[in-house]
C-alpha atoms as a PDB file:
ATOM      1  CA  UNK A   1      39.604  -4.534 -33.825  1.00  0.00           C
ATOM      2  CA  UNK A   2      42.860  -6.371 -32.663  1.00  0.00           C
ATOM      3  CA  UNK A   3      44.945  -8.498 -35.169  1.00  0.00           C
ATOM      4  CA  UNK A   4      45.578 -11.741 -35.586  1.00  0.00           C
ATOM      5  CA  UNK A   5      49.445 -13.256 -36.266  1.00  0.00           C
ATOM      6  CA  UNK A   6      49.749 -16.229 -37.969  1.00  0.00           C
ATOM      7  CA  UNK A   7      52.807 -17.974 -37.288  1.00  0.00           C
ATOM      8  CA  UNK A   8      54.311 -20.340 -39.709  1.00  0.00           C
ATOM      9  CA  UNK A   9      52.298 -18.384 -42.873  1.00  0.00           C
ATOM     10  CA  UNK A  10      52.986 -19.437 -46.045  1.00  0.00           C
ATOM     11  CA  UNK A  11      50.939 -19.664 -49.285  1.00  0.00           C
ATOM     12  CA  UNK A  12      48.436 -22.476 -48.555  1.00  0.00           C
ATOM     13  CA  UNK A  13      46.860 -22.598 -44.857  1.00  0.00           C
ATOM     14  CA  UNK A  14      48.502 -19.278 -43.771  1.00  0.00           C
ATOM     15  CA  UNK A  15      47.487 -17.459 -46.451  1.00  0.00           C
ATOM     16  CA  UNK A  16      43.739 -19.227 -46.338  1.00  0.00           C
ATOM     17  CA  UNK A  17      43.344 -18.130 -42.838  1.00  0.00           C
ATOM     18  CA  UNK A  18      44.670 -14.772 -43.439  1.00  0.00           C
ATOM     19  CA  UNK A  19      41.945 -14.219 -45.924  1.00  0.00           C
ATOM     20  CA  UNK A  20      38.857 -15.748 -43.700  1.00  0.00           C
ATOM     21  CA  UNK A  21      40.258 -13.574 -40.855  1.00  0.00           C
ATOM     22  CA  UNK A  22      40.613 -10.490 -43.055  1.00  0.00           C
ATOM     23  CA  UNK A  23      36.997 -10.384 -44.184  1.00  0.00           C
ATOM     24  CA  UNK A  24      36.061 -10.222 -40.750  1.00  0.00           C
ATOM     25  CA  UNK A  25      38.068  -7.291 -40.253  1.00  0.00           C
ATOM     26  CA  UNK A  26      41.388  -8.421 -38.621  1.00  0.00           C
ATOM     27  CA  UNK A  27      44.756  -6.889 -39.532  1.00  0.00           C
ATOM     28  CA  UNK A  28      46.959  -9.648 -40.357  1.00  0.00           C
ATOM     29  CA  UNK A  29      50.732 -10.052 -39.107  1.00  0.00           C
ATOM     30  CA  UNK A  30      52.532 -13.039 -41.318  1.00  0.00           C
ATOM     31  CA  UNK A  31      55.278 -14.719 -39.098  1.00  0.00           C
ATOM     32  CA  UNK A  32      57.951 -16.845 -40.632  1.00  0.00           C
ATOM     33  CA  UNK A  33      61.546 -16.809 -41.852  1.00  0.00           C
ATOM     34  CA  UNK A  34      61.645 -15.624 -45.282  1.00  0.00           C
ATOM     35  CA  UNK A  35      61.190 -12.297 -45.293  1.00  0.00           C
ATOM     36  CA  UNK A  36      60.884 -11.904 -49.174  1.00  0.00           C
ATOM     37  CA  UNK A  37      57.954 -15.056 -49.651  1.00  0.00           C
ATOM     38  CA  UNK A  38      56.335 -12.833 -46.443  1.00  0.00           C
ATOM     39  CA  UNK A  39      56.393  -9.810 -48.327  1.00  0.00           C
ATOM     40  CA  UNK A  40      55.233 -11.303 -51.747  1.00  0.00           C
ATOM     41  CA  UNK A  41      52.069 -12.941 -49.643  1.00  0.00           C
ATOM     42  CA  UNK A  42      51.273  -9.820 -47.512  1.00  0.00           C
ATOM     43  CA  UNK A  43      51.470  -8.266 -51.051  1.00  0.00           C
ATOM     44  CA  UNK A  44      49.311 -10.437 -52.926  1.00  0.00           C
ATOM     45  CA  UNK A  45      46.666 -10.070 -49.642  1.00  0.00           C
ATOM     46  CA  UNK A  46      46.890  -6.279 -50.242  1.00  0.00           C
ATOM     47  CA  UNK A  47      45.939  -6.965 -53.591  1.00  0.00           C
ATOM     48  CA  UNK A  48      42.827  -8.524 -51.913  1.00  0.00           C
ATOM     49  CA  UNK A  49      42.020  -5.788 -49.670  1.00  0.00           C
ATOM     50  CA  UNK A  50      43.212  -7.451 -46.541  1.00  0.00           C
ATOM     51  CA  UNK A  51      45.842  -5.391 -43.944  1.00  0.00           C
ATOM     52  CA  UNK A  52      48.632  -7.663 -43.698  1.00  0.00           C
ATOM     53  CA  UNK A  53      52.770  -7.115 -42.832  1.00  0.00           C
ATOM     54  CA  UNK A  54      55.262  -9.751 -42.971  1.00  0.00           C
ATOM     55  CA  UNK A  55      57.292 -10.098 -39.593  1.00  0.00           C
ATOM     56  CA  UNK A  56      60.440 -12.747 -40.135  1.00  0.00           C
ATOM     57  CA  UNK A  57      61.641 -14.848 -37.668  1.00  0.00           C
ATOM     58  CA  UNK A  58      62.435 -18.643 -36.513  1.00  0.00           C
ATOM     59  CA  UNK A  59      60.436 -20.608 -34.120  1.00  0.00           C
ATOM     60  CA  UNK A  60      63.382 -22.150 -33.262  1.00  0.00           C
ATOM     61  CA  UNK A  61      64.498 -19.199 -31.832  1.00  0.00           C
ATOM     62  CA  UNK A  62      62.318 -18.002 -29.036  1.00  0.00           C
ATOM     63  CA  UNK A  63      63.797 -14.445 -28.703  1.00  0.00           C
ATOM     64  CA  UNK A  64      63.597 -13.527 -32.358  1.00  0.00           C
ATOM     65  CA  UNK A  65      60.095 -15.116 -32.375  1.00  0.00           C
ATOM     66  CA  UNK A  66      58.546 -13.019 -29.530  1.00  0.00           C
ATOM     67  CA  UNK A  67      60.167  -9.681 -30.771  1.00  0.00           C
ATOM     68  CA  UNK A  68      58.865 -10.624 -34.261  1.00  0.00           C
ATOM     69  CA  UNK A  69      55.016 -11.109 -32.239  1.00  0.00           C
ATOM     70  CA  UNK A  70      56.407  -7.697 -30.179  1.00  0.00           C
ATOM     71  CA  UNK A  71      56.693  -5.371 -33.469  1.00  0.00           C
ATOM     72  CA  UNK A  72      53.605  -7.017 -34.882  1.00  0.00           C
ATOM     73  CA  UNK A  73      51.754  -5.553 -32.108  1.00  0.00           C
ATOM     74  CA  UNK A  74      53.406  -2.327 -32.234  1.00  0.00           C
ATOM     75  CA  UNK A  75      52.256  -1.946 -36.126  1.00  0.00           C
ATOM     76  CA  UNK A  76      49.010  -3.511 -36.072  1.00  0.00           C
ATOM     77  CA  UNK A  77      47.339  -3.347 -32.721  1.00  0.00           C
ATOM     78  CA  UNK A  78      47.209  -5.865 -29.680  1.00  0.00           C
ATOM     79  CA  UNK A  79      47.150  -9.532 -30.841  1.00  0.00           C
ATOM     80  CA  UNK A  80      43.728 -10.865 -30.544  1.00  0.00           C
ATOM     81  CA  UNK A  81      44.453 -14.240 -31.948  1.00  0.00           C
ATOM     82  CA  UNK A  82      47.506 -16.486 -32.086  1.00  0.00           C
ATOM     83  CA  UNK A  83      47.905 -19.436 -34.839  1.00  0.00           C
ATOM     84  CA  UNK A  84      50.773 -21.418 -34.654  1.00  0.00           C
ATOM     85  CA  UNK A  85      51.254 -23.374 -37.330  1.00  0.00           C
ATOM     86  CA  UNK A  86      54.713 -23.684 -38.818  1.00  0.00           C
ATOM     87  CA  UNK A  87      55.597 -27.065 -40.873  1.00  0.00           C
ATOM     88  CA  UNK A  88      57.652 -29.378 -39.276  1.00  0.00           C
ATOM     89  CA  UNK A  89      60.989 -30.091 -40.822  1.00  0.00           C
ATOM     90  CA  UNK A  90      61.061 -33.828 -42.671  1.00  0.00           C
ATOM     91  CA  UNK A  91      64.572 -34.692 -40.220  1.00  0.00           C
ATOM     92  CA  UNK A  92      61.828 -34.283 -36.918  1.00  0.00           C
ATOM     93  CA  UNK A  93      60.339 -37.593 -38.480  1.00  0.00           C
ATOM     94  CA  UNK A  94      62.800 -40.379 -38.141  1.00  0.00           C
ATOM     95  CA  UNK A  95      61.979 -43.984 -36.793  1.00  0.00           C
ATOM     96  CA  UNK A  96      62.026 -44.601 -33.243  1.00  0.00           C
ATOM     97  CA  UNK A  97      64.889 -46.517 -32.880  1.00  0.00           C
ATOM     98  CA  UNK A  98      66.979 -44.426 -34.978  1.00  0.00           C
ATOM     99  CA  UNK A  99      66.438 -41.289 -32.429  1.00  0.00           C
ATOM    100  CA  UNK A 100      68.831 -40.031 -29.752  1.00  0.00           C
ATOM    101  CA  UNK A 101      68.280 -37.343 -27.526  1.00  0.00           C
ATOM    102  CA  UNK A 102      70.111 -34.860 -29.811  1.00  0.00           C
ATOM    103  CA  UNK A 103      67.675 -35.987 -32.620  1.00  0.00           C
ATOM    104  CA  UNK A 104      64.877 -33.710 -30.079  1.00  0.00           C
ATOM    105  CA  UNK A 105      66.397 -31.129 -29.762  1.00  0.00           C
ATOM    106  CA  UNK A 106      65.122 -29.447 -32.947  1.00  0.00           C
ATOM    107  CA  UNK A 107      61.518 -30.810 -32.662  1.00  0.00           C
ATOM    108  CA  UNK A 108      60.959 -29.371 -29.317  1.00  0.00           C
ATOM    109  CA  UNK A 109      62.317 -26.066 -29.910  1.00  0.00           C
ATOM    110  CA  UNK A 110      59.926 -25.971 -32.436  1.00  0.00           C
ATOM    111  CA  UNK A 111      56.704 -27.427 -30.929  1.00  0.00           C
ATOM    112  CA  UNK A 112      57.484 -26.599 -27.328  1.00  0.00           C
ATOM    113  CA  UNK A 113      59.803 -23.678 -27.323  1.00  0.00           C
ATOM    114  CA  UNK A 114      58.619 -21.948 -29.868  1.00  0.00           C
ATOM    115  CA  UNK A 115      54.799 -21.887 -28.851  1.00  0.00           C
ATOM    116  CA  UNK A 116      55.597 -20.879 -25.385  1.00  0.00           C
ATOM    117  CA  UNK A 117      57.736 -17.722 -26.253  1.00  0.00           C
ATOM    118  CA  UNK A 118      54.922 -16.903 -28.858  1.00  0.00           C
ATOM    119  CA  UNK A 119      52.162 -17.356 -25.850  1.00  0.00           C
ATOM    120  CA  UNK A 120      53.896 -15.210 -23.466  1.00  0.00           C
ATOM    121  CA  UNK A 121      54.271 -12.448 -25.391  1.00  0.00           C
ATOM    122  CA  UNK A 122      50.751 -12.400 -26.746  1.00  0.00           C
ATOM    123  CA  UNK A 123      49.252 -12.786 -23.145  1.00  0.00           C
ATOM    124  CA  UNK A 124      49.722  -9.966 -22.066  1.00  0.00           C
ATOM    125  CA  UNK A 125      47.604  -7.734 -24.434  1.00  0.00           C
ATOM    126  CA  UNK A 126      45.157 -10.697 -24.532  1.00  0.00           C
ATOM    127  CA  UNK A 127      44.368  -9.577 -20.858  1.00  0.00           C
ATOM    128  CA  UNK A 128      44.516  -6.211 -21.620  1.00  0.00           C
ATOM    129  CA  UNK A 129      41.634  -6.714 -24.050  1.00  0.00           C
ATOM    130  CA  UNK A 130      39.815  -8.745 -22.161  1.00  0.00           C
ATOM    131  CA  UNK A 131      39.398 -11.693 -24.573  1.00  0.00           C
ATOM    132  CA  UNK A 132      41.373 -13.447 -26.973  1.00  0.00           C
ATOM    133  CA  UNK A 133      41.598 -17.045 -29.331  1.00  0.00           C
ATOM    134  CA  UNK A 134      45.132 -19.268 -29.378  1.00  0.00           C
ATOM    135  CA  UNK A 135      45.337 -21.809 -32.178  1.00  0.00           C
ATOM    136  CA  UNK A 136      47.498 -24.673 -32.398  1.00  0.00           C
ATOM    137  CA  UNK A 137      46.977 -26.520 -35.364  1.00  0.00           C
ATOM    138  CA  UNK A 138      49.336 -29.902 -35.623  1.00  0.00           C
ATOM    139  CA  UNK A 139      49.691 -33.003 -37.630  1.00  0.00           C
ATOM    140  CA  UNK A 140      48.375 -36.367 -36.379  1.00  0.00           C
ATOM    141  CA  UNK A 141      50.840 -37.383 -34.483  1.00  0.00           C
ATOM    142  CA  UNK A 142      49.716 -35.004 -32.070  1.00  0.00           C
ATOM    143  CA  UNK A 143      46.750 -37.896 -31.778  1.00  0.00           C
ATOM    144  CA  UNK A 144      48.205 -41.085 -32.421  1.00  0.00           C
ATOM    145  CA  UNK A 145      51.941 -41.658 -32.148  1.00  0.00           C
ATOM    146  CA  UNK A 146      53.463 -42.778 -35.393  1.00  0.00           C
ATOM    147  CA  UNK A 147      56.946 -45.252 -34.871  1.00  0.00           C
ATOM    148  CA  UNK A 148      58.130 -43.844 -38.032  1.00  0.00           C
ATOM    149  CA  UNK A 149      57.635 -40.288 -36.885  1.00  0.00           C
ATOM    150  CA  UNK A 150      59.025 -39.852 -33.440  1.00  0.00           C
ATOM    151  CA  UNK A 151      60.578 -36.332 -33.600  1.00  0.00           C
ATOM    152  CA  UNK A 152      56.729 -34.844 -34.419  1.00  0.00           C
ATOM    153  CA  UNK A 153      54.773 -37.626 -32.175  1.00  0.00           C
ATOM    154  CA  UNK A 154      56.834 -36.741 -29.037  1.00  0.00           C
ATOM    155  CA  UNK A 155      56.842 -32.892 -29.554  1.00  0.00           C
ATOM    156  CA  UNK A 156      53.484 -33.052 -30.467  1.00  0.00           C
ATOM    157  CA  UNK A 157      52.511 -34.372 -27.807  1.00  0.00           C
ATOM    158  CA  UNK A 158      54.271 -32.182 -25.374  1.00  0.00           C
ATOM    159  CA  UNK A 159      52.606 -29.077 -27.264  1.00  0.00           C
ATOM    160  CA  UNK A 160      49.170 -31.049 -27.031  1.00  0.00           C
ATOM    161  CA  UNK A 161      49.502 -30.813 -23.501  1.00  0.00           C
ATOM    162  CA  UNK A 162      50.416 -26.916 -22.940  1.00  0.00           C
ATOM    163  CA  UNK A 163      47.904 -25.914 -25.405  1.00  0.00           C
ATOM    164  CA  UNK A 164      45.123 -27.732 -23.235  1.00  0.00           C
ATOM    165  CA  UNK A 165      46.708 -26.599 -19.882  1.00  0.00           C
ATOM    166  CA  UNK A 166      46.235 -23.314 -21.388  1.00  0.00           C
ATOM    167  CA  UNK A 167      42.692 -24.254 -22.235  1.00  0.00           C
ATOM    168  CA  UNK A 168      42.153 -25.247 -18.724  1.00  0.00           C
ATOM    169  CA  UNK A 169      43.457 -21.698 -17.031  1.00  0.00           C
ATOM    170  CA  UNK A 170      42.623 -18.918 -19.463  1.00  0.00           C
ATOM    171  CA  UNK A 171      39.439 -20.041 -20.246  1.00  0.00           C
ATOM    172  CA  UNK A 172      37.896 -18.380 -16.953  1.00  0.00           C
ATOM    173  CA  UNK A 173      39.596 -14.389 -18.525  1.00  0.00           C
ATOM    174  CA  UNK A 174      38.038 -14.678 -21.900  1.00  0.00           C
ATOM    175  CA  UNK A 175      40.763 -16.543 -23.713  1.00  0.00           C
ATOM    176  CA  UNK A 176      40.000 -19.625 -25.981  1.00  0.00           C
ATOM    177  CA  UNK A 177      42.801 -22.205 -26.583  1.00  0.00           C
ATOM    178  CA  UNK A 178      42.369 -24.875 -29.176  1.00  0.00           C
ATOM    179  CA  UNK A 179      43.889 -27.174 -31.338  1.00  0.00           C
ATOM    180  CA  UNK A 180      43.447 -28.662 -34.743  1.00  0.00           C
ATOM    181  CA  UNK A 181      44.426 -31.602 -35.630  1.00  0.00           C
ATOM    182  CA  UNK A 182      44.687 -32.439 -39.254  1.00  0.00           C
ATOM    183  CA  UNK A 183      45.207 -35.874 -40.603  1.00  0.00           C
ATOM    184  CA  UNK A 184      47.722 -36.561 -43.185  1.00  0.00           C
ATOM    185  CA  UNK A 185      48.475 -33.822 -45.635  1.00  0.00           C
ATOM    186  CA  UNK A 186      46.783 -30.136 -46.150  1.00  0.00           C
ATOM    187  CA  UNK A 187      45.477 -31.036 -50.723  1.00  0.00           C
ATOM    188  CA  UNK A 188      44.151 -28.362 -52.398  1.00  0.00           C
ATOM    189  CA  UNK A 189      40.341 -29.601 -53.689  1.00  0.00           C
ATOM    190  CA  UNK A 190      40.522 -31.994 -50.752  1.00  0.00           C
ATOM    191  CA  UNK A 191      36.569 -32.051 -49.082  1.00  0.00           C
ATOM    192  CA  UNK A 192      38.045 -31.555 -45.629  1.00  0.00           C
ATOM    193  CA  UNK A 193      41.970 -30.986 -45.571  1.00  0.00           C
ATOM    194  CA  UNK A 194      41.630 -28.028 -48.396  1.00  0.00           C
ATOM    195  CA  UNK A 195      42.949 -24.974 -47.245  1.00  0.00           C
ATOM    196  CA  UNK A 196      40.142 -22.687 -47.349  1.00  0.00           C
ATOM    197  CA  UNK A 197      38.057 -25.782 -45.479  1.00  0.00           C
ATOM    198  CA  UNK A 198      40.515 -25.927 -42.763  1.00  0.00           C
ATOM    199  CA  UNK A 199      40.964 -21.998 -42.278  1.00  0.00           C
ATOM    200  CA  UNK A 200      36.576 -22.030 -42.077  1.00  0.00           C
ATOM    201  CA  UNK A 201      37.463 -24.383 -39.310  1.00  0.00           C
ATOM    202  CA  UNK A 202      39.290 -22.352 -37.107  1.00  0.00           C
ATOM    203  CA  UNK A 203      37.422 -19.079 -37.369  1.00  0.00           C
ATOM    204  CA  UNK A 204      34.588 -21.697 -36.144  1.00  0.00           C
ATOM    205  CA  UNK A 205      37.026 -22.306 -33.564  1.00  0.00           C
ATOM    206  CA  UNK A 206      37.472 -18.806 -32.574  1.00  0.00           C
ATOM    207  CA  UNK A 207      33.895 -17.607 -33.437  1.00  0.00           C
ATOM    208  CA  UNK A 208      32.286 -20.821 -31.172  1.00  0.00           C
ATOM    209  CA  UNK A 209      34.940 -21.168 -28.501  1.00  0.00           C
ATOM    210  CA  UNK A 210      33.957 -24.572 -27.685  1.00  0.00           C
ATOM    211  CA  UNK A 211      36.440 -27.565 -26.332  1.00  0.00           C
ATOM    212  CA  UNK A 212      39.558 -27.695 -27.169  1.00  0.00           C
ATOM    213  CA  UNK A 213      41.073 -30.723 -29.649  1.00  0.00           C
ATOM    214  CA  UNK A 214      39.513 -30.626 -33.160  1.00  0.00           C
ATOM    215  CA  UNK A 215      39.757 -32.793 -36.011  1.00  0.00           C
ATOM    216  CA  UNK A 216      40.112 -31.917 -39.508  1.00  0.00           C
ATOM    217  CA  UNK A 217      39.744 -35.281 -40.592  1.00  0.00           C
ATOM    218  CA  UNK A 218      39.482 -39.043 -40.112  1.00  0.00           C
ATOM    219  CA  UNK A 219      42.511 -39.974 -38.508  1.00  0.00           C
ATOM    220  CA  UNK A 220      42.639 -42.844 -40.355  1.00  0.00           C
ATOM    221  CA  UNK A 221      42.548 -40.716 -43.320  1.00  0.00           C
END
């Protein structure tokens, strides 16, 4: 059984998708900066019988990111399946007219940066295995462009478009890519945007390996 690093974990969706991956078997590798809140969570899934490590590192830094994915694989086996899903910072989301260029720089490191050095150094043992799942899960600007949001709409939208050109070429060695997209914000109890609801989604996703946008919800929602 190969693992499955989950980057961007945290308490809610991380930490739902770590446990619907975990009772199918998967080793779990946490990926985010705090090294202490990825060590409390991998504790608290230990608790649960579930294999998980915490592996710290920034998206926004692509070399600390892929060695984080590189000693994940080294503990817990090849990488079968990629989530990236850190939470945007609130500064990405400014008003249209009150971005410059330098106002990008920090939402594409995360959404296009980041998810490429997390790819390529997953690939690899993807092919090796013959067969592998890469999830992107975003917010609805990925979609729709909001005005009000233009950091996340236009880095969205540039990570929309690797994720399916990886969809397009991998598909024919065994590899699904896929996004979710999930309207407005991730509410406990919510019928569709709960956590546990959204991490069913995406072992659908991975179990089905059919097309690759999703929605979580309405985007009207």
């Amino acid at each position: 059984m190969s693992s499955i690093a989950i980057v961007g974990a945290g308490p809610g969706l991380g930490a739902a998708v770590a446990r619907r991956f975990g009772r199918e078997g998967y080793d779990v590798a946490l990926v985010a900066r705090d090294r202490t809140r990825l060590d409390v969570l991998a504790g608290v899934l230990a608790g649960e019988g579930i294999t998980a490590r915490g592996f710290p590192a920034d998206v926004r830094r692509p070399q600390e990111l892929a060695g984080a994915l590189e000693e994940a694989a080294d503990a817990l086996g090849p990488v079968g399946v990629l989530q990236y899903s850190p939470v945007p910072h609130r500064d990405f989301m400014r008003p249209v007219l009150d971005t410059g260029h330098r106002d990008l720089v920090g939402p594409v490191e995360f959404s296009v940066y980041g998810p490429v050095a997390a790819v390529r150094q997953v690939l690899p043992g993807m092919r090796r295995l013959g067969r592998g799942t890469i999830l992107f899960v975003n917010g609805g600007t990925a979609a729709v462009p909001h005005p009000d949001r233009a950091g996340t709409s236009i880095a969205f939208a540039a990570e929309s478009a690797y994720g399916h050109l990886l969809h397009e070429r991998l598909a024919d060695e065994g590899i699904h890519v896929a996004q979710l997209v999930i309207p407005g914000e991730i509410v406990a109890g919510h019928a569709r945007r709960d956590p546990a609801v959204l991490a069913e989604s995406l072992w659908g996703m991975h179990r089905d390996r059919h097309g690759f946008r999703h929605y979580a919800d309405d985007l009207d929602s």
